[in-house]
N, C-alpha and C. Protein backbone atom coordinates (compact mmCIF):
# COMPACT_ATOMS: atom_id res chain seq x y z
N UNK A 1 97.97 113.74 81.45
CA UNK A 1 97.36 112.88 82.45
C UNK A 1 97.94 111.46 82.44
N UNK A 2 98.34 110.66 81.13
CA UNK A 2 99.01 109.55 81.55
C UNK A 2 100.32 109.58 81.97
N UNK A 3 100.78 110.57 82.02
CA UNK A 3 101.86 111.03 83.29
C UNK A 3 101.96 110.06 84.94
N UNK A 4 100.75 111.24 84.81
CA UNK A 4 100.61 111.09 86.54
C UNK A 4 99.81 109.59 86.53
N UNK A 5 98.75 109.03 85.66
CA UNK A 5 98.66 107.94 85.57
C UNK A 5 100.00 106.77 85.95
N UNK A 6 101.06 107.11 85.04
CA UNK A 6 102.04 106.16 85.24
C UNK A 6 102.63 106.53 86.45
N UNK A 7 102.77 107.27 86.98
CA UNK A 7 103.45 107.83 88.63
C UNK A 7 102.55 107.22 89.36
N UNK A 8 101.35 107.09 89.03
CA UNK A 8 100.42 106.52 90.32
C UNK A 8 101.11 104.87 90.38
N UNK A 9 100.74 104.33 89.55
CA UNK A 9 101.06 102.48 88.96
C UNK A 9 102.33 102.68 89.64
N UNK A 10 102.94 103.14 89.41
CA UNK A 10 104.84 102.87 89.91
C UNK A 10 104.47 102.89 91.60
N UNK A 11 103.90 103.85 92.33
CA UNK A 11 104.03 104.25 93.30
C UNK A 11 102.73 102.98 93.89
N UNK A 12 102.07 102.89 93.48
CA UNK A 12 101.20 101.79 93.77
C UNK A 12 102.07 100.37 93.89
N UNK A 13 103.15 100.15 93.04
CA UNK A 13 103.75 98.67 92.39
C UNK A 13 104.62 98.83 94.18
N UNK A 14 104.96 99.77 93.99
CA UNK A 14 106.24 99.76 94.97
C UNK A 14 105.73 100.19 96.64
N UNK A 15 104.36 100.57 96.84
CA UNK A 15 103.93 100.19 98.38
C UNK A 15 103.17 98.68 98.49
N UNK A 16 102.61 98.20 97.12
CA UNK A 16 102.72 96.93 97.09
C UNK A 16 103.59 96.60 97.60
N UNK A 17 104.79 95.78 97.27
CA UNK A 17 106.04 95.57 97.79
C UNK A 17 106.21 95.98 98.88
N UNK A 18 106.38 96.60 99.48
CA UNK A 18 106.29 97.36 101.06
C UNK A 18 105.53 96.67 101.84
N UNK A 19 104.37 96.97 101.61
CA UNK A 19 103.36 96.29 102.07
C UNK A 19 103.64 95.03 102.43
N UNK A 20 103.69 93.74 101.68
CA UNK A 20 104.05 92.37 101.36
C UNK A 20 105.46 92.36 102.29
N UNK A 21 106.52 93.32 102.47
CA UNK A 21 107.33 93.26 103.06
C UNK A 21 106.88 93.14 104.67
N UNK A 22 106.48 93.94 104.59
CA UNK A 22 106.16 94.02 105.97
C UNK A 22 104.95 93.63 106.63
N UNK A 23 104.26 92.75 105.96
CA UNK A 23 103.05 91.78 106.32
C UNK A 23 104.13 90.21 106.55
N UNK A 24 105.07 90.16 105.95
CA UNK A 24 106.26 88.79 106.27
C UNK A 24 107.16 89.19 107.18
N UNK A 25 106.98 90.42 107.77
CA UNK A 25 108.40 90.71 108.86
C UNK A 25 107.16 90.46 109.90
N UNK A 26 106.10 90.69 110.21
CA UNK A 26 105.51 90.72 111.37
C UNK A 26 105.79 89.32 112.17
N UNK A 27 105.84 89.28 113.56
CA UNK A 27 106.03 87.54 114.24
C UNK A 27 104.70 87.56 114.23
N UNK A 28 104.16 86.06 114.08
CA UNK A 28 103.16 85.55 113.92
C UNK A 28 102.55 85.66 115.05
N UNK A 29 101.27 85.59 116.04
CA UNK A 29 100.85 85.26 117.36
C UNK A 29 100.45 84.24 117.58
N UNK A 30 99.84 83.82 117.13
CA UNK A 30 99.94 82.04 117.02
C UNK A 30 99.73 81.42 115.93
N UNK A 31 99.15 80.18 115.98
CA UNK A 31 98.92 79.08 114.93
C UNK A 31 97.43 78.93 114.59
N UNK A 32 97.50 80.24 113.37
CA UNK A 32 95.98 80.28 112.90
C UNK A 32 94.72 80.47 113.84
N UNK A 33 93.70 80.19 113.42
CA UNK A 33 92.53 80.35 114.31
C UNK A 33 92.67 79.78 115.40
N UNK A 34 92.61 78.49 115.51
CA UNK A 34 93.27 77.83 116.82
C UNK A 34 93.85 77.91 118.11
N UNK A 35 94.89 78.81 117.43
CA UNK A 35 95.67 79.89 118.31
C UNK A 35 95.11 80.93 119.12
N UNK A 36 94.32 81.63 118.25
CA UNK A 36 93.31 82.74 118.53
C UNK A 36 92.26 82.71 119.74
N UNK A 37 91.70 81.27 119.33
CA UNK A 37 90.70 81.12 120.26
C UNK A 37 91.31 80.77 121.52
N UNK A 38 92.39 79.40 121.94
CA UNK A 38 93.04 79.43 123.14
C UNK A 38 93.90 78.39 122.98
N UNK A 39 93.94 77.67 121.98
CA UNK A 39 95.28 76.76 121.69
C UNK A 39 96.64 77.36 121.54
N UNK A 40 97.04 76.74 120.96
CA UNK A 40 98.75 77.14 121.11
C UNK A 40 99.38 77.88 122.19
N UNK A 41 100.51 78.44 121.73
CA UNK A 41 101.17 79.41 122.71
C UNK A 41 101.57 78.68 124.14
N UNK A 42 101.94 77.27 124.09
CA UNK A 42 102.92 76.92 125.10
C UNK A 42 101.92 76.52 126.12
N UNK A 43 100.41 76.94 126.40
CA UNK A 43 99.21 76.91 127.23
C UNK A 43 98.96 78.43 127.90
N UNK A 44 99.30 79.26 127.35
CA UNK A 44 99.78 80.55 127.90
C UNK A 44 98.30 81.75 127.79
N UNK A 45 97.31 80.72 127.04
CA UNK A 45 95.95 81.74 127.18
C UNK A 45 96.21 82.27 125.70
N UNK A 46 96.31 81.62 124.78
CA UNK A 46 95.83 82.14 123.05
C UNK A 46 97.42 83.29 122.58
N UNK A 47 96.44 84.09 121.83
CA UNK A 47 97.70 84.62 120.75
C UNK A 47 98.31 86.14 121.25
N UNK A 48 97.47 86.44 122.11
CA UNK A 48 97.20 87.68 122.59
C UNK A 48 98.15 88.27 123.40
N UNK A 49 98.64 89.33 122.90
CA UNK A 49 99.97 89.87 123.90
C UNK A 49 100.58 90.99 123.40
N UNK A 50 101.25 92.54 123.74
CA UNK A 50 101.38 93.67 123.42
C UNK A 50 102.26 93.34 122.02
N UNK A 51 102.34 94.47 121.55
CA UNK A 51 103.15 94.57 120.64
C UNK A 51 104.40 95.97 120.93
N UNK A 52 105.93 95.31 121.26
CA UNK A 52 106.89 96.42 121.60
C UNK A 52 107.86 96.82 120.66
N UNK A 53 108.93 97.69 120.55
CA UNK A 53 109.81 97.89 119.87
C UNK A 53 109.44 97.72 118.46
N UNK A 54 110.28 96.97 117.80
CA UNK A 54 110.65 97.23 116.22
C UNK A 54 108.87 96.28 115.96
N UNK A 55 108.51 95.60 116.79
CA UNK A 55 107.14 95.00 116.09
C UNK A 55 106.17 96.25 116.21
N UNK A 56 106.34 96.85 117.29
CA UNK A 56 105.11 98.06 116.69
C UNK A 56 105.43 98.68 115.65
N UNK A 57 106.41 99.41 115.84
CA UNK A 57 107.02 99.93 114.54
C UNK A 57 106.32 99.48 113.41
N UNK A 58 106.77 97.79 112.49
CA UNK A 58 106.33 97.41 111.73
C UNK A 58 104.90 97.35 111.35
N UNK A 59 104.31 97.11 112.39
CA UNK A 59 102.99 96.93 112.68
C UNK A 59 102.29 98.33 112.28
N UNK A 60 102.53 99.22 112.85
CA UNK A 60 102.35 100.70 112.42
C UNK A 60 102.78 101.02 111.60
N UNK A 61 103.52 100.55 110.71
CA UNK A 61 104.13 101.08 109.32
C UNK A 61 103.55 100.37 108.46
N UNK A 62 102.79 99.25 108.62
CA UNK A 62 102.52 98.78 107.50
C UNK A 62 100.50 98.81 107.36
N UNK A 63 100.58 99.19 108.40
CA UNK A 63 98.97 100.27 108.44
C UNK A 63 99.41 101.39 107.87
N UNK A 64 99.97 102.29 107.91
CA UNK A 64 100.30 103.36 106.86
C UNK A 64 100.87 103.10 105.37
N UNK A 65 100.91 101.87 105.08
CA UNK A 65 101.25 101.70 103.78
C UNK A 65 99.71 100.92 103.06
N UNK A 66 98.79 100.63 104.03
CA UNK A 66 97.58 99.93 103.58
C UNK A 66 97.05 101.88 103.05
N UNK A 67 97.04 102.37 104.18
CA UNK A 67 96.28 103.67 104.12
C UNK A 67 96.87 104.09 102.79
N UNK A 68 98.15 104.48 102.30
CA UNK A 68 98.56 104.59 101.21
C UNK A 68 98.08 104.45 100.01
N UNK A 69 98.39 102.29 100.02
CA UNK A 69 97.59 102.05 98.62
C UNK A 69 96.58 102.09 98.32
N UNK A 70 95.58 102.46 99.53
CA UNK A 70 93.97 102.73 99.35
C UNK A 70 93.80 104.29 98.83
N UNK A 71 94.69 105.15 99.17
CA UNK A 71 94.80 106.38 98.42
C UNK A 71 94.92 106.32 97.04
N UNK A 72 96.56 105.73 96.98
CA UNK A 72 96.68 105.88 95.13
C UNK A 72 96.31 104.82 94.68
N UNK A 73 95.27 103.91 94.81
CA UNK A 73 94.72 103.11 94.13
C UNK A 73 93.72 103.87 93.75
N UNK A 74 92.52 104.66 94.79
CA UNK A 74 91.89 105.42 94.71
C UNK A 74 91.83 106.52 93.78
N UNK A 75 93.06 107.47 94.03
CA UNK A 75 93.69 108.16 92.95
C UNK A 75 93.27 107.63 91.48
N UNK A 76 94.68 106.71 91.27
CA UNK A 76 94.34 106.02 90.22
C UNK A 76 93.01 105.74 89.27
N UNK A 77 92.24 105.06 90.31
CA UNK A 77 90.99 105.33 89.53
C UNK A 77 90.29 106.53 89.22
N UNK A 78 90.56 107.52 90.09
CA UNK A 78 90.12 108.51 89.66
C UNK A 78 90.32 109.28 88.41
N UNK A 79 91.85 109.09 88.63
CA UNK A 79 92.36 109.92 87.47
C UNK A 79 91.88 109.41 86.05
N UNK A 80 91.80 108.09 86.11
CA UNK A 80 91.77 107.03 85.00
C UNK A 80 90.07 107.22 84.37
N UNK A 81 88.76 107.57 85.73
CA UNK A 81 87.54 107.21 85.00
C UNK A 81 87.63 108.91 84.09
N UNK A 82 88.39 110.22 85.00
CA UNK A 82 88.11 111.44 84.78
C UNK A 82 88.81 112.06 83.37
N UNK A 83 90.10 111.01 82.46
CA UNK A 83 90.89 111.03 82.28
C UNK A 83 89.74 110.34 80.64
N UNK A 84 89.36 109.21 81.04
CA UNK A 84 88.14 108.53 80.18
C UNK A 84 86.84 109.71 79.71
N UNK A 85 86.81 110.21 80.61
CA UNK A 85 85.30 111.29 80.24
C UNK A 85 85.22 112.13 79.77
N UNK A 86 87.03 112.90 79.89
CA UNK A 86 87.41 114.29 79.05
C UNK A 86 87.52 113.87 77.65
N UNK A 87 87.63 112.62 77.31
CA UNK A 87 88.09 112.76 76.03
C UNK A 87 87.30 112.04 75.02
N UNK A 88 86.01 111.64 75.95
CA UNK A 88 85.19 111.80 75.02
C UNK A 88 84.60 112.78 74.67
């Protein structure tokens, strides 16, 4: 079991990273809350506007890497409390 323990951590370390990657590739929509509500953006009506090409992409890929680390984090603990109980 601390096998797959350590396969989880690695695989966890490294959609971390992913993740973080691609939470810094996204273009911003505006300037913080501010933005949101109806500032910024040139006067153009707030932050709000489709998302095409390589930004969906990203955008959608890095929702599947949240879904991920919520798995093998999940995992992880699992393995780790079930892993604790056998051996006592």
């Amino acid at each position: 079991m601390d096998r797959v323990r350590n396969v989880l951590v690695v695989v966890e370390v490294v959609i971390a990273v992913l993740l973080m990657a691609g939470v810094l590739m996204q273009t911003p929509k505006a300037t913080g809350l501010g933005g949101t509500i109806g500032g910024g953006d040139g006067g153009l009506g707030g932050g709000y506007r489709t998302r095409r090409g390589l930004e969906r992409q990203i955008y959608w890929t890095t929702w599947v890497l949240v879904a991920g680390f919520l798995v093998a984090s999940v995992a992880n603990i699992w393995i780790s409390t079930h892993t604790a109980a056998a051996t006592r």
